[in-house]
C-alpha atoms as a PDB file:
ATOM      1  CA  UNK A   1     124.899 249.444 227.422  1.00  0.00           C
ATOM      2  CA  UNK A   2     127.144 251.147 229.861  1.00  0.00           C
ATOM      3  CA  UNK A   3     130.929 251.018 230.386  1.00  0.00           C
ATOM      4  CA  UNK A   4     130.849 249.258 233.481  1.00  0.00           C
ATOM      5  CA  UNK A   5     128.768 246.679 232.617  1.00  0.00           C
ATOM      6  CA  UNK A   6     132.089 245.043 231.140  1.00  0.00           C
ATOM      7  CA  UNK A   7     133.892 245.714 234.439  1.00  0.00           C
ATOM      8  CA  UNK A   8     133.542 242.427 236.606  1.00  0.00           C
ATOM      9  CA  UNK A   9     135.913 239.677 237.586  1.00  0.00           C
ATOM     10  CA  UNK A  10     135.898 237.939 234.459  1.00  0.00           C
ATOM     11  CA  UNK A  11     136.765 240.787 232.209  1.00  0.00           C
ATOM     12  CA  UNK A  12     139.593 241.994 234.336  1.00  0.00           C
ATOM     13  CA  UNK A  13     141.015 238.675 235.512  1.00  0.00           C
ATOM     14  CA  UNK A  14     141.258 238.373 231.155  1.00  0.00           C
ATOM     15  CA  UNK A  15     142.738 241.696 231.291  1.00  0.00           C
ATOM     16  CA  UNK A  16     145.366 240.870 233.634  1.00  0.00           C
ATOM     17  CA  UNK A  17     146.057 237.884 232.793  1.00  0.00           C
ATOM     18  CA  UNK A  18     146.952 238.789 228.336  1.00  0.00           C
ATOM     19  CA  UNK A  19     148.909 241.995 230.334  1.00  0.00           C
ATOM     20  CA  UNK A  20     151.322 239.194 231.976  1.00  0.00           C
ATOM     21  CA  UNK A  21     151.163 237.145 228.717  1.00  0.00           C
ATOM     22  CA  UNK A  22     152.397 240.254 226.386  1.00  0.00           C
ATOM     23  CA  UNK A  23     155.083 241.139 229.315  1.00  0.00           C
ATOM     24  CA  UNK A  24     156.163 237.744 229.937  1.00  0.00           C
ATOM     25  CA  UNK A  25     157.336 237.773 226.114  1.00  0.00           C
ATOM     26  CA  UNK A  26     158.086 241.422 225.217  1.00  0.00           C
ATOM     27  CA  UNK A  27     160.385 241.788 227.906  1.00  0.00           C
ATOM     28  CA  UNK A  28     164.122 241.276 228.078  1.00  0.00           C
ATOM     29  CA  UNK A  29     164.634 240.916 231.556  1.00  0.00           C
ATOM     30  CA  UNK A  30     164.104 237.506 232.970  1.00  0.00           C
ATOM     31  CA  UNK A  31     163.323 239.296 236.656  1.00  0.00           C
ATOM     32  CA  UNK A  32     160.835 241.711 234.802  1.00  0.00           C
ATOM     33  CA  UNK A  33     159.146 238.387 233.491  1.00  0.00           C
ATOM     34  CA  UNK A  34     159.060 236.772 237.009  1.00  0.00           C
ATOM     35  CA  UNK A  35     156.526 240.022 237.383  1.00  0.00           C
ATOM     36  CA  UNK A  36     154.715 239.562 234.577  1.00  0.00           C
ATOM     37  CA  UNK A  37     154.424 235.969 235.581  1.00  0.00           C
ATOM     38  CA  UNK A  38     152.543 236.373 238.880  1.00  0.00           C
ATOM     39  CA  UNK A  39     150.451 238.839 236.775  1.00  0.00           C
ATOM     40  CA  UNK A  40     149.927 235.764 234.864  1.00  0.00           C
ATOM     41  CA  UNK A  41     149.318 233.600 237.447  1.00  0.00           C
ATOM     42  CA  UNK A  42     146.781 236.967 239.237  1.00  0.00           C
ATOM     43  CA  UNK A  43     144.597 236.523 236.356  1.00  0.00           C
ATOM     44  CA  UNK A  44     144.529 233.027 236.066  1.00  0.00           C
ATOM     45  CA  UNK A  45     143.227 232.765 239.588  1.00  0.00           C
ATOM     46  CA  UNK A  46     140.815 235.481 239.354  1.00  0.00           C
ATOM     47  CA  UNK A  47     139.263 233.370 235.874  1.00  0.00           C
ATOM     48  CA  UNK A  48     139.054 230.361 237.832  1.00  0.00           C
ATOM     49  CA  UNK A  49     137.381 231.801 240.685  1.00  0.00           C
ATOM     50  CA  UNK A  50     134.814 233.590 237.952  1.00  0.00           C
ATOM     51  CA  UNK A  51     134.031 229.938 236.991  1.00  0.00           C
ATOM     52  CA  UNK A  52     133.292 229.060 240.460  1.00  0.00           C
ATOM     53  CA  UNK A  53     135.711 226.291 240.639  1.00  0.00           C
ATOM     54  CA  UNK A  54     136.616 227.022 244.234  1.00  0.00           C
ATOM     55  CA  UNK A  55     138.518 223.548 244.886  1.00  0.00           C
ATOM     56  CA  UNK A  56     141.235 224.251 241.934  1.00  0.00           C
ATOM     57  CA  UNK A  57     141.196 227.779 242.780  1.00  0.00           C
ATOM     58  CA  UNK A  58     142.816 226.954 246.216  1.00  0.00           C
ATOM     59  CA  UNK A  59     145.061 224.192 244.418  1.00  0.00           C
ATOM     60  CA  UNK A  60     146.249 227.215 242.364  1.00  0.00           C
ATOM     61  CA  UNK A  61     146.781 229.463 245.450  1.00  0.00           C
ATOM     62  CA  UNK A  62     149.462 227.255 247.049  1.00  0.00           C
ATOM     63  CA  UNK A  63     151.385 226.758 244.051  1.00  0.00           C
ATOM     64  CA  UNK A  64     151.672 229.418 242.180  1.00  0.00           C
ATOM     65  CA  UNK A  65     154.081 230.946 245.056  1.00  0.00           C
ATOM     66  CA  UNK A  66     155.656 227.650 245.050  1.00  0.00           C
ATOM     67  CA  UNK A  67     156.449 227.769 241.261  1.00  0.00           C
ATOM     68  CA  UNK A  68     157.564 231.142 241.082  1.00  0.00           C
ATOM     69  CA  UNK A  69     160.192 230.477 244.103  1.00  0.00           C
ATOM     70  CA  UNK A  70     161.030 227.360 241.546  1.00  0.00           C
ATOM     71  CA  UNK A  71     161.450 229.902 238.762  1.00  0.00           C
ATOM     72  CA  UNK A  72     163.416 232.873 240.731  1.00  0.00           C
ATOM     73  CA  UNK A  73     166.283 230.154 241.600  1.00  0.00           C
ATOM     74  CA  UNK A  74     165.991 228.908 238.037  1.00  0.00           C
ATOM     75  CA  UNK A  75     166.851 231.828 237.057  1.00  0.00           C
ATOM     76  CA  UNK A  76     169.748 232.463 239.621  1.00  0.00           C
ATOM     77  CA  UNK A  77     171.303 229.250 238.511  1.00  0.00           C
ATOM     78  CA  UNK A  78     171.434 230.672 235.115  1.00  0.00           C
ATOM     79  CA  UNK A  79     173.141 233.805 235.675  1.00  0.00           C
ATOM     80  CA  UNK A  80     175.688 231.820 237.881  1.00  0.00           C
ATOM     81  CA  UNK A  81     176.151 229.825 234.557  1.00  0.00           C
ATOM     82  CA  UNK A  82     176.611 232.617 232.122  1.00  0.00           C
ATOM     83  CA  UNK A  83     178.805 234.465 234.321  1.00  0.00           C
ATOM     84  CA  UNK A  84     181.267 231.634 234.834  1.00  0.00           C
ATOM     85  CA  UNK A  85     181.168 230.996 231.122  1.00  0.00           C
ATOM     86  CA  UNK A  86     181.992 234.770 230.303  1.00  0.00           C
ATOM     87  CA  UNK A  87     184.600 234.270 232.471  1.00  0.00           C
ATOM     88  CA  UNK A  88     186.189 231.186 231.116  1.00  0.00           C
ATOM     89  CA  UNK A  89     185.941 233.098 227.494  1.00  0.00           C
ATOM     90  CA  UNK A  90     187.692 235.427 229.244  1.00  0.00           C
ATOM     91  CA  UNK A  91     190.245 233.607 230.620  1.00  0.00           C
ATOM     92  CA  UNK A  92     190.947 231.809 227.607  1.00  0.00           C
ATOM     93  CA  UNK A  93     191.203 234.977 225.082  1.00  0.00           C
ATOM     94  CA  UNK A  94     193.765 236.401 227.729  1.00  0.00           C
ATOM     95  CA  UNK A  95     195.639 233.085 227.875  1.00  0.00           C
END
């Protein structure tokens, strides 16, 4: 059995998509896991296309830029929210 033998869409659409998985929760940085997201979301597709369901494969291609717009201003909103609270700490330690 040869190496590429494993190489098709299936095993690399898995790949990708446990790559986004482990990023999405080893790292810190909640832009860094908007990456590993769409990683998540790469592989996904490519595993539904591999199953041939071509209808919910298109479903999935105009959302998943829709939720990750969704989760880029999610996180904004949160940064705006910790920085005002750092700064009403700060305010109130001074005062």
């Amino acid at each position: 059995m040869a190496l590429l033998d494993f190489i098709n869409i299936s095993t690399v659409s898995a790949v990708v998509s446990l790559i986004g998985a482990a990023g999405i929760i080893l790292l810190p940085k909640p832009v860094d896991k908007v990456i590993m997201f769409t990683l998540l979301e790469g592989g996904f597709l490519g595993m539904i296309v591999a199953a041939k369901y071509l209808d919910v494969a298109m479903a999935t291609a105009l959302f998943d830029p829709i939720s990750t717009v969704i989760l880029l201003i999610a996180i904004i909103k949160i940064n705006d929210v910790r920085k005002e609270k750092l700064k009403a700490q700060e305010e109130m330690n001074i005062a």
